[in-house]
PDB file of N, CA and C in Angstrom:
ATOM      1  N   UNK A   1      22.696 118.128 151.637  1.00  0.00           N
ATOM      2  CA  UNK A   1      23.578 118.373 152.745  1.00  0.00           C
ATOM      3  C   UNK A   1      23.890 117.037 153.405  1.00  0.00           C
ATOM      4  N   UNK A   2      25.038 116.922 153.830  1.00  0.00           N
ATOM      5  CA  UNK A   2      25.580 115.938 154.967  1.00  0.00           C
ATOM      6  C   UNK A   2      26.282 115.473 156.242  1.00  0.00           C
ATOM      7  N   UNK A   3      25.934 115.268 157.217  1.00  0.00           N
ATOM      8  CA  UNK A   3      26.524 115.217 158.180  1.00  0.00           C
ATOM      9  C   UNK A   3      26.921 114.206 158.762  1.00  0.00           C
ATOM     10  N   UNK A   4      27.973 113.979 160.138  1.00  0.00           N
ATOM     11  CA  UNK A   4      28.209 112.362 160.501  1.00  0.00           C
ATOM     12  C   UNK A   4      27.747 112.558 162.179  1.00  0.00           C
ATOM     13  N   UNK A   5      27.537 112.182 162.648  1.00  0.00           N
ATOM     14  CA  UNK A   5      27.094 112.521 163.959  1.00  0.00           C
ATOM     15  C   UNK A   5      27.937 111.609 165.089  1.00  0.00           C
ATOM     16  N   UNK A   6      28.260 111.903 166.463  1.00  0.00           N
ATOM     17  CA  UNK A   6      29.372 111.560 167.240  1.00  0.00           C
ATOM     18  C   UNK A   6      29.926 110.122 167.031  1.00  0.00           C
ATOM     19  N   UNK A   7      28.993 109.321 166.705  1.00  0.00           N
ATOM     20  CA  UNK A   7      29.597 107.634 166.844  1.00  0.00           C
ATOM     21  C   UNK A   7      30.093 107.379 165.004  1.00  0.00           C
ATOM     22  N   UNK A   8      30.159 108.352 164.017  1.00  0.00           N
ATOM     23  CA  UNK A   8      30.638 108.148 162.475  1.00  0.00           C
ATOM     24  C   UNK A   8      29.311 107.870 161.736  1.00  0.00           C
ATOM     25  N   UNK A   9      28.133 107.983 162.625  1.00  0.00           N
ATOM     26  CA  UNK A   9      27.377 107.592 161.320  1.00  0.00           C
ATOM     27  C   UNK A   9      27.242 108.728 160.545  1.00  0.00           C
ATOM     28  N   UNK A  10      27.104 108.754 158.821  1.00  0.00           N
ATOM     29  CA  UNK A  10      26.812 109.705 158.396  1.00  0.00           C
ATOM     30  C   UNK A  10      25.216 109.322 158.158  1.00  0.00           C
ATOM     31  N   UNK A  11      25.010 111.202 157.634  1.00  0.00           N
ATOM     32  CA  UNK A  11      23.183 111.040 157.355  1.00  0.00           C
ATOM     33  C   UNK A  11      23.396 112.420 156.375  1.00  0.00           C
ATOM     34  N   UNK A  12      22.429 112.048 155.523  1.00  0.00           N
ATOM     35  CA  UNK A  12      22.313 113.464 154.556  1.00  0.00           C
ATOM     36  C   UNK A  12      20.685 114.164 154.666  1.00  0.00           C
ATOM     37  N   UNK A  13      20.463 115.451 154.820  1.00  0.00           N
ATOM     38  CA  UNK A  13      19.411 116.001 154.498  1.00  0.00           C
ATOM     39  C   UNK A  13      18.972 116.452 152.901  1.00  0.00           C
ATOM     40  N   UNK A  14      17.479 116.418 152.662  1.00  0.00           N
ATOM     41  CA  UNK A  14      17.486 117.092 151.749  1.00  0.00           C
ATOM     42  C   UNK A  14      16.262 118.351 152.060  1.00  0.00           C
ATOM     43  N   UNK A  15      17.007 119.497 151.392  1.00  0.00           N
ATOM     44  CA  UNK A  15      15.961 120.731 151.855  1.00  0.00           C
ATOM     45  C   UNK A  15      15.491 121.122 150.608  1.00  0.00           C
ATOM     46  N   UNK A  16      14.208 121.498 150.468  1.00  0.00           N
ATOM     47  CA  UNK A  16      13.504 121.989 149.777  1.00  0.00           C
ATOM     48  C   UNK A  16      13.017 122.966 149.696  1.00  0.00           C
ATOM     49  N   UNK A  17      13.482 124.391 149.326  1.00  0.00           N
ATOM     50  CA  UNK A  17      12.983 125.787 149.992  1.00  0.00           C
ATOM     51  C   UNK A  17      13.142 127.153 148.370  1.00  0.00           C
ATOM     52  N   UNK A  18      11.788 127.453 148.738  1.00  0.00           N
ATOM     53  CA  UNK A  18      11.511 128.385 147.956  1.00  0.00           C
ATOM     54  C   UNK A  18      12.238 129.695 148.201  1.00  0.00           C
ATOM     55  N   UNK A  19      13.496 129.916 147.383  1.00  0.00           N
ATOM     56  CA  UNK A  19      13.879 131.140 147.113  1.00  0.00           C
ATOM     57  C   UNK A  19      13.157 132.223 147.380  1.00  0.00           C
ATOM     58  N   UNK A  20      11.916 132.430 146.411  1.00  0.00           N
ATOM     59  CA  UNK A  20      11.191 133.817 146.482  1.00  0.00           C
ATOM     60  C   UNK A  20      10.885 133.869 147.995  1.00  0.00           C
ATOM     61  N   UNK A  21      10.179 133.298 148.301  1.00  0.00           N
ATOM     62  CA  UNK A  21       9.314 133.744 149.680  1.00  0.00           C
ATOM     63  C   UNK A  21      10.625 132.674 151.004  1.00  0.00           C
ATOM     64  N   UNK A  22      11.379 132.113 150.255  1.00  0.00           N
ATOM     65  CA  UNK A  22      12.373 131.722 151.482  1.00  0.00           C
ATOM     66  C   UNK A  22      11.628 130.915 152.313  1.00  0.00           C
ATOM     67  N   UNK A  23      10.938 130.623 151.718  1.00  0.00           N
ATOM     68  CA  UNK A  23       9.743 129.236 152.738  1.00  0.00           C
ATOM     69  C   UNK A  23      10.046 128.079 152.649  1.00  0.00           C
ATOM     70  N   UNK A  24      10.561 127.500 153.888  1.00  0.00           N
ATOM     71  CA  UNK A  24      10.945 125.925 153.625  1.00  0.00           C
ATOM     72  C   UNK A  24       9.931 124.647 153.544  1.00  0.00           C
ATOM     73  N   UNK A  25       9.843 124.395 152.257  1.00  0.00           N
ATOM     74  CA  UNK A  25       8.719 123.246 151.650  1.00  0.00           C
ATOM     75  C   UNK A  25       9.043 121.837 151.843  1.00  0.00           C
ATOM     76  N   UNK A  26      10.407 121.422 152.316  1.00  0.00           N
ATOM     77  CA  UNK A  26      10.156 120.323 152.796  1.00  0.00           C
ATOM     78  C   UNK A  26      11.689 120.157 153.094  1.00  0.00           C
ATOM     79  N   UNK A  27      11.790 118.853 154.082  1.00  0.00           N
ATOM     80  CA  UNK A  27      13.195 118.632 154.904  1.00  0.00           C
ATOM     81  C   UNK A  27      12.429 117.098 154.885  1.00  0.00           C
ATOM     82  N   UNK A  28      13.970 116.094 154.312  1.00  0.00           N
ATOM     83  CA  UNK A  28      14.240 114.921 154.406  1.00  0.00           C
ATOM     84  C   UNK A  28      15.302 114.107 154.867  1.00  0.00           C
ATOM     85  N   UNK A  29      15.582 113.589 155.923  1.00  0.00           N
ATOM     86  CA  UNK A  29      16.605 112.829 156.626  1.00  0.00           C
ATOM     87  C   UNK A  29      16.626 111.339 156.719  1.00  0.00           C
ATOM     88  N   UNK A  30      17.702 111.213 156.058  1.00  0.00           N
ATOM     89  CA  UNK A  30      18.278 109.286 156.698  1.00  0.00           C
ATOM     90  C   UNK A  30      19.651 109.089 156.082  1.00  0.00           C
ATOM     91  N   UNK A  31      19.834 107.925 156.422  1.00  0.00           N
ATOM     92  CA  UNK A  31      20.907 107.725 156.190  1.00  0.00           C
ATOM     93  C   UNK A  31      20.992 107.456 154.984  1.00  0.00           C
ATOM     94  N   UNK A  32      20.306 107.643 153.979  1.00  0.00           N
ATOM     95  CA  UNK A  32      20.080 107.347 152.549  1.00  0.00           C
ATOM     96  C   UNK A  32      19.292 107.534 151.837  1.00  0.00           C
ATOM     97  N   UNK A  33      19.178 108.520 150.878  1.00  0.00           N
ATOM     98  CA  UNK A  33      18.193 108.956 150.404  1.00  0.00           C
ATOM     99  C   UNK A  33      18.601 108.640 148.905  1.00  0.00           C
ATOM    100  N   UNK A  34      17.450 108.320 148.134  1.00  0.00           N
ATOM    101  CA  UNK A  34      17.573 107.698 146.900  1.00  0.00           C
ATOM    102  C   UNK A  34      16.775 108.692 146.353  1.00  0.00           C
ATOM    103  N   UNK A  35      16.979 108.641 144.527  1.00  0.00           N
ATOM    104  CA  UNK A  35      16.242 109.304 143.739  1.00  0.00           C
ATOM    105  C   UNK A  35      14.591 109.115 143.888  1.00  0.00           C
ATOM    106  N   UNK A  36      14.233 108.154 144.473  1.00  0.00           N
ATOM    107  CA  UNK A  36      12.551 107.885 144.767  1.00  0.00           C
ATOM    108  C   UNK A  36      12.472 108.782 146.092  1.00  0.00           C
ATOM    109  N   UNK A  37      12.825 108.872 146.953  1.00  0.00           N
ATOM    110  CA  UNK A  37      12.893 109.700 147.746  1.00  0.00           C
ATOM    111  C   UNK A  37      13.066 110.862 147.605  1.00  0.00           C
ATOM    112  N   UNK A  38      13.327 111.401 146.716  1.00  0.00           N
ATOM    113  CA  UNK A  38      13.530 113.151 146.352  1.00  0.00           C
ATOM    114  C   UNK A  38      12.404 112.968 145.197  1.00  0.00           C
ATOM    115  N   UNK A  39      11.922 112.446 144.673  1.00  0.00           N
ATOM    116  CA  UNK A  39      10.631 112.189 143.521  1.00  0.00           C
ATOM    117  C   UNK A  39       9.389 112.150 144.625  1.00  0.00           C
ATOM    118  N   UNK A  40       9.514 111.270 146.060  1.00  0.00           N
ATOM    119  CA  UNK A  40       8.492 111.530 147.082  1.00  0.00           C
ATOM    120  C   UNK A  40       8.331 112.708 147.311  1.00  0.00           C
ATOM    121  N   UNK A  41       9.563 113.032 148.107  1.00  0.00           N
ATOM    122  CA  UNK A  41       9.351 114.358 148.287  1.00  0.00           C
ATOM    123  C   UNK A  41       8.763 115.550 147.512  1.00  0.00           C
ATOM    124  N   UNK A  42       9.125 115.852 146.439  1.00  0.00           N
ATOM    125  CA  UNK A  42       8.450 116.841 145.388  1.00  0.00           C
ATOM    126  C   UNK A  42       7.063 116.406 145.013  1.00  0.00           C
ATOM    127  N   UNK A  43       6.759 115.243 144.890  1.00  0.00           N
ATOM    128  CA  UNK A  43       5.462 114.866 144.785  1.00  0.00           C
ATOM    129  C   UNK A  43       4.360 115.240 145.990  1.00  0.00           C
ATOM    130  N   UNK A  44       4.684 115.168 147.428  1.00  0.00           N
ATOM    131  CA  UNK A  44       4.067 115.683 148.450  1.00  0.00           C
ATOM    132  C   UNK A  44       4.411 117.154 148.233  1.00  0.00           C
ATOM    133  N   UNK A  45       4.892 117.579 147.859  1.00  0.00           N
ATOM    134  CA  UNK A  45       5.489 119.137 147.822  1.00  0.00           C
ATOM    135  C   UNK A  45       3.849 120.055 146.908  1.00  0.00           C
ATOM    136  N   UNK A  46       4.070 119.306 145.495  1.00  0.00           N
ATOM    137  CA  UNK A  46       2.746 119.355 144.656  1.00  0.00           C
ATOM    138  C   UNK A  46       1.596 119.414 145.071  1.00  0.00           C
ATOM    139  N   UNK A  47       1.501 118.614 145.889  1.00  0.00           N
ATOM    140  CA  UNK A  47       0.208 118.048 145.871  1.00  0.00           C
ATOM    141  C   UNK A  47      -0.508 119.222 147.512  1.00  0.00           C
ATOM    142  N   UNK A  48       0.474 119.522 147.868  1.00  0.00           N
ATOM    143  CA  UNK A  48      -0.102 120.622 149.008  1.00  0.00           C
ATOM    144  C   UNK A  48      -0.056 121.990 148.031  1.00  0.00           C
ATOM    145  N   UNK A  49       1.124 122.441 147.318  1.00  0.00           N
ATOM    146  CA  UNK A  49       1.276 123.473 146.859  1.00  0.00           C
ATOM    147  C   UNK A  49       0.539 123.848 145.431  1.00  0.00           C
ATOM    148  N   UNK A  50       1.044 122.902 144.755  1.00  0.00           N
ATOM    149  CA  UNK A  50      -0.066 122.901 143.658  1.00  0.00           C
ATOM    150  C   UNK A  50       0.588 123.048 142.753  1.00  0.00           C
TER     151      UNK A  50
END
């Protein structure tokens, strides 16, 4: 997802959410998110969930 907020900056989220149970497993924000950053993310995701 992406948004720009009042002064033009943009910023993108990334959400991470389990369909079945609709449980949101993780939310990531900046102004830039790179493929290591979505590899972080799922990696902390693992490592609580299993």
């Amino acid at each position: 997802m992406a948004d720009q907020l009042f002064d033009g900056k943009r910023f993108r989220l990334l959400t991470l959410v389990d369909n079945f149970s609709r449980e949101s497993l993780a939310i990531r924000v900046g102004t830039r998110l790179t493929g290591d950053d979505v590899v972080a993310a799922l990696e902390r995701v693992k490592e609580v969930r299993g």
